[in-house]
C-alpha atoms as a PDB file:
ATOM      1  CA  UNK A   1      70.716 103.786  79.899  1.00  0.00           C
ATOM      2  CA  UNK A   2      69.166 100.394  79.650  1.00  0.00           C
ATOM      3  CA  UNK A   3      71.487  97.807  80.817  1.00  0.00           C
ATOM      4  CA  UNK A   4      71.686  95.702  77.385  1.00  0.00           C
ATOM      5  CA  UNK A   5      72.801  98.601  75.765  1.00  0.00           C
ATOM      6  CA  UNK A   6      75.771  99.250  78.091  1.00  0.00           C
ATOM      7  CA  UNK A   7      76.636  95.552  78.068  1.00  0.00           C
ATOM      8  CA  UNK A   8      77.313  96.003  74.210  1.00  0.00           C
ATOM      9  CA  UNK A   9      79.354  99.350  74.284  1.00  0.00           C
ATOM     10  CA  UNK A  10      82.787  99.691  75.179  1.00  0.00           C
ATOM     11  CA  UNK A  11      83.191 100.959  78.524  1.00  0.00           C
ATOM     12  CA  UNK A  12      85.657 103.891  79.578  1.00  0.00           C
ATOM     13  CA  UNK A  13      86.650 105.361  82.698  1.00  0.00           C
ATOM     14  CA  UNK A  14      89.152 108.968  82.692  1.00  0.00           C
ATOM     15  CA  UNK A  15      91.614 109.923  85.087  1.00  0.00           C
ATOM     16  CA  UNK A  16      92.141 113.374  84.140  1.00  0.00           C
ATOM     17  CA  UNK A  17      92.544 117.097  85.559  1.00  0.00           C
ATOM     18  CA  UNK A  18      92.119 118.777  82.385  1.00  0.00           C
ATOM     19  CA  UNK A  19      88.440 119.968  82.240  1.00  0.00           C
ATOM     20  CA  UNK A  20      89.359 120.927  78.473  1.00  0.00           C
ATOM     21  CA  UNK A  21      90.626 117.791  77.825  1.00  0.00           C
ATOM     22  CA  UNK A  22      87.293 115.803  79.350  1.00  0.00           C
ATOM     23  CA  UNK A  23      84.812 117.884  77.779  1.00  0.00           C
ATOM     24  CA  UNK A  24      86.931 117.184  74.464  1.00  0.00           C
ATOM     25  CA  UNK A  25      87.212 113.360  75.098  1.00  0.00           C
ATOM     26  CA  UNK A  26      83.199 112.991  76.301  1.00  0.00           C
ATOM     27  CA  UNK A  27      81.530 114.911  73.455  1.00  0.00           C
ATOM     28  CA  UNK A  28      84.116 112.390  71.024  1.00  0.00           C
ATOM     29  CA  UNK A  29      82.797 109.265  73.150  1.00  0.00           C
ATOM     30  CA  UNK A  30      79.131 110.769  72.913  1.00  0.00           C
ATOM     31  CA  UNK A  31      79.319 111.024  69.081  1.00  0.00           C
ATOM     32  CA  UNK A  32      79.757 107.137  68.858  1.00  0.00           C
ATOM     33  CA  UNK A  33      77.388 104.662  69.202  1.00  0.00           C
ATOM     34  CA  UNK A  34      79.676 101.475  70.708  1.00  0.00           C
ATOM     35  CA  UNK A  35      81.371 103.551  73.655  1.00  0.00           C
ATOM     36  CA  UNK A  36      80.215 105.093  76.813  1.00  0.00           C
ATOM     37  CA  UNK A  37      82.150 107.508  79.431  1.00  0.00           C
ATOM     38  CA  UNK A  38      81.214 105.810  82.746  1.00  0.00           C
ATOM     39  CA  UNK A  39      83.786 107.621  85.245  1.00  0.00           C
ATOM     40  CA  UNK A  40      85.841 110.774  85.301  1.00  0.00           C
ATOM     41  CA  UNK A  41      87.997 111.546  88.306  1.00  0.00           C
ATOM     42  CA  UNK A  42      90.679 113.961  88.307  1.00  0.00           C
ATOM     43  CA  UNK A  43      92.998 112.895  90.727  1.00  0.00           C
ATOM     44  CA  UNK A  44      95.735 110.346  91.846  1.00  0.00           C
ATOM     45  CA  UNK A  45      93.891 109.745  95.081  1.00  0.00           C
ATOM     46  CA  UNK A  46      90.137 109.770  92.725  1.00  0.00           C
ATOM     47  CA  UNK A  47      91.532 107.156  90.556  1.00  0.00           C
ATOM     48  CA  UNK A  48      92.535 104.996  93.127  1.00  0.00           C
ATOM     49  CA  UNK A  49      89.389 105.185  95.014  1.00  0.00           C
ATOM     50  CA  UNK A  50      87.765 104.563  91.872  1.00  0.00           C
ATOM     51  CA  UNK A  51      89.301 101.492  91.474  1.00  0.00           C
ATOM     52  CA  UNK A  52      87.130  99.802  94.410  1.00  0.00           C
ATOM     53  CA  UNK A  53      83.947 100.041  91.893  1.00  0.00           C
ATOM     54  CA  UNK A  54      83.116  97.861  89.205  1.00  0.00           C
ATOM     55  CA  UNK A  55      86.050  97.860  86.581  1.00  0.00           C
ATOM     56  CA  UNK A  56      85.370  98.941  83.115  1.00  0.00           C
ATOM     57  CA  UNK A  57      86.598  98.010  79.780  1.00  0.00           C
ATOM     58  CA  UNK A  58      89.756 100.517  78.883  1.00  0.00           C
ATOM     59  CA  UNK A  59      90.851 102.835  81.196  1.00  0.00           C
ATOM     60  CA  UNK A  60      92.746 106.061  80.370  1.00  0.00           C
ATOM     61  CA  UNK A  61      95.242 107.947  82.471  1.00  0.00           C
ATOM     62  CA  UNK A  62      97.205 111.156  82.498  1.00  0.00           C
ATOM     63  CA  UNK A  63     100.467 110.574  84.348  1.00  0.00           C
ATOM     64  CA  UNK A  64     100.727 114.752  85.393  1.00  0.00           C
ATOM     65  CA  UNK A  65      97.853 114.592  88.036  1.00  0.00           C
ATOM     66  CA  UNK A  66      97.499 117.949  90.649  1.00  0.00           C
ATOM     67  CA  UNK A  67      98.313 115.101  93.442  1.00  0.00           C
ATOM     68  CA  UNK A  68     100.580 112.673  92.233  1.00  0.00           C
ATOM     69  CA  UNK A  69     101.921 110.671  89.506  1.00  0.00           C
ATOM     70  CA  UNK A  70      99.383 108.544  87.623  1.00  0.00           C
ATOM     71  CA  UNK A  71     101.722 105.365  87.412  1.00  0.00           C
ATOM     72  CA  UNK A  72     100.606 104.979  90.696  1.00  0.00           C
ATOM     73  CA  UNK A  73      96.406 104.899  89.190  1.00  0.00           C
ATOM     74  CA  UNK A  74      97.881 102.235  86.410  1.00  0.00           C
ATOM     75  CA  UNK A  75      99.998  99.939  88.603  1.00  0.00           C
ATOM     76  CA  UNK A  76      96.868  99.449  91.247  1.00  0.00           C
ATOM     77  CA  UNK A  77      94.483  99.057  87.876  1.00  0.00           C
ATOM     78  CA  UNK A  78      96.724  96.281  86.358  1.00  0.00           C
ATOM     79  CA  UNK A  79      96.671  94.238  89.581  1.00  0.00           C
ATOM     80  CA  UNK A  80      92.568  94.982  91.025  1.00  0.00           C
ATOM     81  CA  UNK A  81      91.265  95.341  87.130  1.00  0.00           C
ATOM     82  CA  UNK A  82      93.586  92.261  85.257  1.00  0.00           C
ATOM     83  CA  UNK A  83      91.013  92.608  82.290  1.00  0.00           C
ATOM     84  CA  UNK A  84      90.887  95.958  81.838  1.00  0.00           C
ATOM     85  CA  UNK A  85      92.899  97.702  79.439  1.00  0.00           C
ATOM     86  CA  UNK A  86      95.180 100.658  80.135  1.00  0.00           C
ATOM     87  CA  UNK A  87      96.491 103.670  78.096  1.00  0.00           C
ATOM     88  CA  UNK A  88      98.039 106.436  78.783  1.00  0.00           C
ATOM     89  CA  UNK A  89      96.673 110.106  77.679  1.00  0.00           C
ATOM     90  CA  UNK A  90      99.696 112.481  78.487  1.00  0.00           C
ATOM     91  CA  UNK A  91     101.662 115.393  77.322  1.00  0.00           C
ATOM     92  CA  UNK A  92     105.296 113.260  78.584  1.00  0.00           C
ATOM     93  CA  UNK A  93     106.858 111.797  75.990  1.00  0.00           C
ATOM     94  CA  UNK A  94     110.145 111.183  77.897  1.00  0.00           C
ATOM     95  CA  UNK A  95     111.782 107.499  77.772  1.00  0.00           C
ATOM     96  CA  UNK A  96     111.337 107.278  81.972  1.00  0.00           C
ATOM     97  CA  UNK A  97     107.363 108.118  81.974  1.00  0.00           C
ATOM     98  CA  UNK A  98     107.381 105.347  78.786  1.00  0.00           C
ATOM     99  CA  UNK A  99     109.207 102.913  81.041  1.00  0.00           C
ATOM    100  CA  UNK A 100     107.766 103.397  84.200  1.00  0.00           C
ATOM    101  CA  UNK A 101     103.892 103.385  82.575  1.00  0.00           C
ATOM    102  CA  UNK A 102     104.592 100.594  80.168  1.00  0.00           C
ATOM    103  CA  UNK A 103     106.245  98.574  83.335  1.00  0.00           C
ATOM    104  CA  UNK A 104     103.508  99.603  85.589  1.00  0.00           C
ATOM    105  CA  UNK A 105     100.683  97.733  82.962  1.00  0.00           C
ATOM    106  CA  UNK A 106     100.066 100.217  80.402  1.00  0.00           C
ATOM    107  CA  UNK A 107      98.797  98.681  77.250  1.00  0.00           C
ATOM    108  CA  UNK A 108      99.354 101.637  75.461  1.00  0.00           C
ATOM    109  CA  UNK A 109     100.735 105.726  75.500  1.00  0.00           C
ATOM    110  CA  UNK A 110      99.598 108.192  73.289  1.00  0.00           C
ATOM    111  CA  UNK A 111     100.419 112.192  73.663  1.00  0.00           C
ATOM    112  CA  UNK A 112      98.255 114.780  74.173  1.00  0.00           C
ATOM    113  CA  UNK A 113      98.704 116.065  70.438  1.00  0.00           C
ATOM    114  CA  UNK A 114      95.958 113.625  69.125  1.00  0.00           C
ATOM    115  CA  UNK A 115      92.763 114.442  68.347  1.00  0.00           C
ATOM    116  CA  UNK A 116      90.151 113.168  70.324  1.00  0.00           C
ATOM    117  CA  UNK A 117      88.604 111.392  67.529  1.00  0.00           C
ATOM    118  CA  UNK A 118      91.881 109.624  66.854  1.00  0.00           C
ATOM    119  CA  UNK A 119      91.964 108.488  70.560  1.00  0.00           C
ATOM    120  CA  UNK A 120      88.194 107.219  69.807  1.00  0.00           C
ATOM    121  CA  UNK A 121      89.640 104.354  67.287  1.00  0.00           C
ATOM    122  CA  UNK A 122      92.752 103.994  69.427  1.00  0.00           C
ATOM    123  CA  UNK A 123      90.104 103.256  72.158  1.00  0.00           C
ATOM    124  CA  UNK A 124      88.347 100.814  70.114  1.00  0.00           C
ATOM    125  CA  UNK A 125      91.567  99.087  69.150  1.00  0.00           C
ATOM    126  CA  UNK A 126      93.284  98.975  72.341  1.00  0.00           C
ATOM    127  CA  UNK A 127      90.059  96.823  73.251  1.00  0.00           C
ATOM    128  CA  UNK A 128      90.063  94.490  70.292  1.00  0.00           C
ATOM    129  CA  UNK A 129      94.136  93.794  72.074  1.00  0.00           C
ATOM    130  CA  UNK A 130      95.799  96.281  70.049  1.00  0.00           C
ATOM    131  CA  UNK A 131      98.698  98.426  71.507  1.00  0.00           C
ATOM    132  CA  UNK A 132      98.116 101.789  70.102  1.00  0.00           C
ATOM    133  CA  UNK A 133     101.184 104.098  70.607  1.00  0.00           C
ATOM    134  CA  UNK A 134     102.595 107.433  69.544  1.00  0.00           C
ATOM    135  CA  UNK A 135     105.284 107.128  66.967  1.00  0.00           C
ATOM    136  CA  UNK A 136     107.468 109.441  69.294  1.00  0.00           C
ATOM    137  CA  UNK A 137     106.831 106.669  71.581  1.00  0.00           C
ATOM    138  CA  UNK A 138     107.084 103.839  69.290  1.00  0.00           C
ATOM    139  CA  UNK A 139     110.709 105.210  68.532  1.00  0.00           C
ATOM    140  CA  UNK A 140     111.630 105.438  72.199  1.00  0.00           C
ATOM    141  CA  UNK A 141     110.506 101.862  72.694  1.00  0.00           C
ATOM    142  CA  UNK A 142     112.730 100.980  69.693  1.00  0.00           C
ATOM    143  CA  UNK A 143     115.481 102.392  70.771  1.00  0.00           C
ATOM    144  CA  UNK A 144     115.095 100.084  74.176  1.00  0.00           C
ATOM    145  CA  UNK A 145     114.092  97.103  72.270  1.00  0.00           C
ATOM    146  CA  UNK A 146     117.703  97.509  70.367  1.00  0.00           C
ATOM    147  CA  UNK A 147     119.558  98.301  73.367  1.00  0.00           C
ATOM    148  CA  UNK A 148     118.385  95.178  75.111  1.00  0.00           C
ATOM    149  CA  UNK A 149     119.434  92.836  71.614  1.00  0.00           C
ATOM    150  CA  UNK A 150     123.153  94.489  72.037  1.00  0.00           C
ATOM    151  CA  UNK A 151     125.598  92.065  73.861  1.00  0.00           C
ATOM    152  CA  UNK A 152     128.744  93.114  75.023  1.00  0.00           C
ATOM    153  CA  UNK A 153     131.346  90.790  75.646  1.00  0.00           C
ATOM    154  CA  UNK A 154     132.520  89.917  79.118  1.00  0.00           C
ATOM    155  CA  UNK A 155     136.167  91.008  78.447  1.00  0.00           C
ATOM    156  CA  UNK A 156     135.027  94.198  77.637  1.00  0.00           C
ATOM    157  CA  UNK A 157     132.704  94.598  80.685  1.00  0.00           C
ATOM    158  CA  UNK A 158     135.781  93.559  82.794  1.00  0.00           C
ATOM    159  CA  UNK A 159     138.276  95.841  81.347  1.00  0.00           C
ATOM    160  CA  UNK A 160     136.410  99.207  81.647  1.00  0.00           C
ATOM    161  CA  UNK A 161     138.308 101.449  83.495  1.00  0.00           C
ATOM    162  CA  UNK A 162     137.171 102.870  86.398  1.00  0.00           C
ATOM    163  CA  UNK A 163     133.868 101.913  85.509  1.00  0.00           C
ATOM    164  CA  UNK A 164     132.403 101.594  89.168  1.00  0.00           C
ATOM    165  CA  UNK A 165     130.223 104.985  89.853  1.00  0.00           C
ATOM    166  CA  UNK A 166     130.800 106.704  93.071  1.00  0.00           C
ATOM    167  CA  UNK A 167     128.755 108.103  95.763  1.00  0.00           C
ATOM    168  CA  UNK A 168     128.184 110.799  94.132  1.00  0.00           C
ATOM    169  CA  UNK A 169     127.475 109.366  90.515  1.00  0.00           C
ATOM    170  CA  UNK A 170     125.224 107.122  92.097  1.00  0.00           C
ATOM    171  CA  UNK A 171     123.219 109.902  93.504  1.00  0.00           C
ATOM    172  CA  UNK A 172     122.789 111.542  90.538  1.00  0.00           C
ATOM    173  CA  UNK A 173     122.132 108.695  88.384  1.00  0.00           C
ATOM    174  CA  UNK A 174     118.866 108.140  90.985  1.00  0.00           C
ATOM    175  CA  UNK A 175     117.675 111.628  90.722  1.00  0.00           C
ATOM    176  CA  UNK A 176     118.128 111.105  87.285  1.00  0.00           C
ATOM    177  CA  UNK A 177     116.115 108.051  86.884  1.00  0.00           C
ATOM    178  CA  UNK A 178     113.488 110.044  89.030  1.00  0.00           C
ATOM    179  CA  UNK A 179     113.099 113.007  86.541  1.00  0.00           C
ATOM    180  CA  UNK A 180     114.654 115.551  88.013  1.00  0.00           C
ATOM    181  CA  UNK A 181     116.515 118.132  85.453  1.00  0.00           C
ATOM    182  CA  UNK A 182     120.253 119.085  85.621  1.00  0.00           C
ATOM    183  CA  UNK A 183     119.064 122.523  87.581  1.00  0.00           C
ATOM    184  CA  UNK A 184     117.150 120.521  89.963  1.00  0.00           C
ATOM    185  CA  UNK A 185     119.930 118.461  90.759  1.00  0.00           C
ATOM    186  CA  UNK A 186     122.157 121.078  90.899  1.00  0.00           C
ATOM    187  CA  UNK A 187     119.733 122.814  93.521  1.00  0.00           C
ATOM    188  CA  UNK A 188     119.411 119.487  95.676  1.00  0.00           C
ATOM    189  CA  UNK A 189     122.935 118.415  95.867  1.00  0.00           C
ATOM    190  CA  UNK A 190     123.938 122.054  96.666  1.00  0.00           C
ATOM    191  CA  UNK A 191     126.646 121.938  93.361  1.00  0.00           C
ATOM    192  CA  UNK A 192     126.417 123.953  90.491  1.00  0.00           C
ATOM    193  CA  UNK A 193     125.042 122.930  87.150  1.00  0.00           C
ATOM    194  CA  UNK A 194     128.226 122.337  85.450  1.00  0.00           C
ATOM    195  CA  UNK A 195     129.160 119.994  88.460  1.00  0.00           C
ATOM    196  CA  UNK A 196     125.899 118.424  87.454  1.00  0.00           C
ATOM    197  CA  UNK A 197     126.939 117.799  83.888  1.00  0.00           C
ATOM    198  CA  UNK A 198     130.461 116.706  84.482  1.00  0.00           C
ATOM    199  CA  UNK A 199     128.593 113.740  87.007  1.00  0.00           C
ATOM    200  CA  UNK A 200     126.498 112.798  84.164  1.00  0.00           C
ATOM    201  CA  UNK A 201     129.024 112.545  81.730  1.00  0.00           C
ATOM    202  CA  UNK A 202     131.086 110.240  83.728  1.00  0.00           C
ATOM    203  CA  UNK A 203     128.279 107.918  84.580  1.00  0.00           C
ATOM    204  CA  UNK A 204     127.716 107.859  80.686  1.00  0.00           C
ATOM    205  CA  UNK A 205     131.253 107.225  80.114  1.00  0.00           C
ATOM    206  CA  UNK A 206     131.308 104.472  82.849  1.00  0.00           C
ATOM    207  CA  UNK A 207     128.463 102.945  81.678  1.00  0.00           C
ATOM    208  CA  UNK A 208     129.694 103.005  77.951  1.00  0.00           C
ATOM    209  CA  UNK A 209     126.042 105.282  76.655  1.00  0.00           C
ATOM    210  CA  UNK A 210     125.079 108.254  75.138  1.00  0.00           C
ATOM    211  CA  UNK A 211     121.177 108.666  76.708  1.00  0.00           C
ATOM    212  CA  UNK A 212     120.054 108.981  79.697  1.00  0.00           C
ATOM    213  CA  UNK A 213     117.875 105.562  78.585  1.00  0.00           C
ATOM    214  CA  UNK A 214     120.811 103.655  77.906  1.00  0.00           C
ATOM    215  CA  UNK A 215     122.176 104.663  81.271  1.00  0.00           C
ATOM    216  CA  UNK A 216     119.131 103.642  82.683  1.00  0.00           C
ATOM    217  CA  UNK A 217     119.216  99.864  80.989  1.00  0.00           C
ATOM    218  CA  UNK A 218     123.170  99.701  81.348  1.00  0.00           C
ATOM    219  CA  UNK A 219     123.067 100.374  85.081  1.00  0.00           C
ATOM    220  CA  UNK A 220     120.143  97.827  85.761  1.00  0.00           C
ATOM    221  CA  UNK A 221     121.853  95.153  83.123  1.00  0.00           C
ATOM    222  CA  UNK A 222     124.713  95.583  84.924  1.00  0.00           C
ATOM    223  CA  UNK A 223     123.363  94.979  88.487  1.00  0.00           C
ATOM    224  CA  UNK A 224     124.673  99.065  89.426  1.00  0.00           C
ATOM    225  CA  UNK A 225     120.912  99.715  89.751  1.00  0.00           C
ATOM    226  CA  UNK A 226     118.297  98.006  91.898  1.00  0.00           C
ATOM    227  CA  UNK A 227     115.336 100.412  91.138  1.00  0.00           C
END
């Protein structure tokens, strides 16, 4: 392609292990005129590699990679590629992933249930500096964005009873954080599920929540978690 032409066009690199998903994404991309798939890796360890190269315009990343978690492609492509802008491409749609991407750089998240022409114009709009996002998404980041307006007095803070989490609370609240469901924990702790459950509802009584993203906010806010 001569060189003018792929100064003027939009350029995309794809971090994805779906071979559906690519062929879907390219033959949208190769039905425009202003945008042009440069790279497709499918890999944690690709896209990080990949990152050494020239860095393109918008980048797109799946977070469920075969090797690893693609945060770790977006939080190296927000410090090595400043300019470029990130989205993520993903079937999670839980408040962590949301976090965690949005925290590691992400400019924007859409799921997997849009159509590949949709993601097109996100594309184009994410470049022009717009923040295209899922309204699933949009909700969760709502529900954070109210969360972190709510004060709550210091007497209250001081007079919760029994509010400090034990050991115990503390490790599940981490596993938590980490994604692990209430069988998982149950299987790494050695307890049994409804252990699991009667740890999670003290830590949201504790903490004074009902999600598992307020207990996430309310034990940073309050200093009970460092990660």
């Amino acid at each position: 392609m001569p060189q003018h032409l792929l100064n003027s066009q939009i350029r995309i690199a794809l971090v994805e292990d779906d071979i559906f998903f690519q062929n879907a994404l390219n033959a949208a991309i190769q039905a425009t005129s202003d945008l042009v798939l440069l790279k497709v890796v499918g890999t944690r360890a690709q896209g990080l590699r990949m990152l050494e190269d020239e860095p393109v315009d918008v980048l797109l990343v799946d977070l469920g990679l075969p090797d690893g978690s693609g945060i770790d492609v977006i939080s190296a492509a927000h410090e090595k590629w400043p300019r470029c802008n990130i989205m993520v491409s993903t079937n999670f749609g839980d408040e962590l992933h949301v976090m965690q991407s949005l925290e590691a750089g992400a400019a924007g998240y859409l799921l997997k249930d849009s159509e590949p022409e949709n993601i097109v114009f996100e594309i184009r709009s994410l470049n022009a500096g717009g923040s295209p996002i899922s309204p699933l998404i949009a909700r969760h980041i709502l529900t954070l964005f109210r969360l972190r307006h709510q004060s709550v007095p210091a007497a209250d803070v001081d007079n919760k009873p029994d509010k400090q989490l034990s050991v115990r609370e503390m490790e599940v609240l981490e596993l938590i954080i980490k994604g692990f469901t209430a069988d998982e924990i149950s299987a790494l702790i050695a307890v049994s599920r409804n252990t699991v459950s009667t740890f999670i509802r003290r830590i949201y009584a504790k903490l004074q929540v009902h999600s598992k993203a307020e207990a996430i906010y309310e034990a940073r806010r309050q200093g009970v978690l460092k990660i």
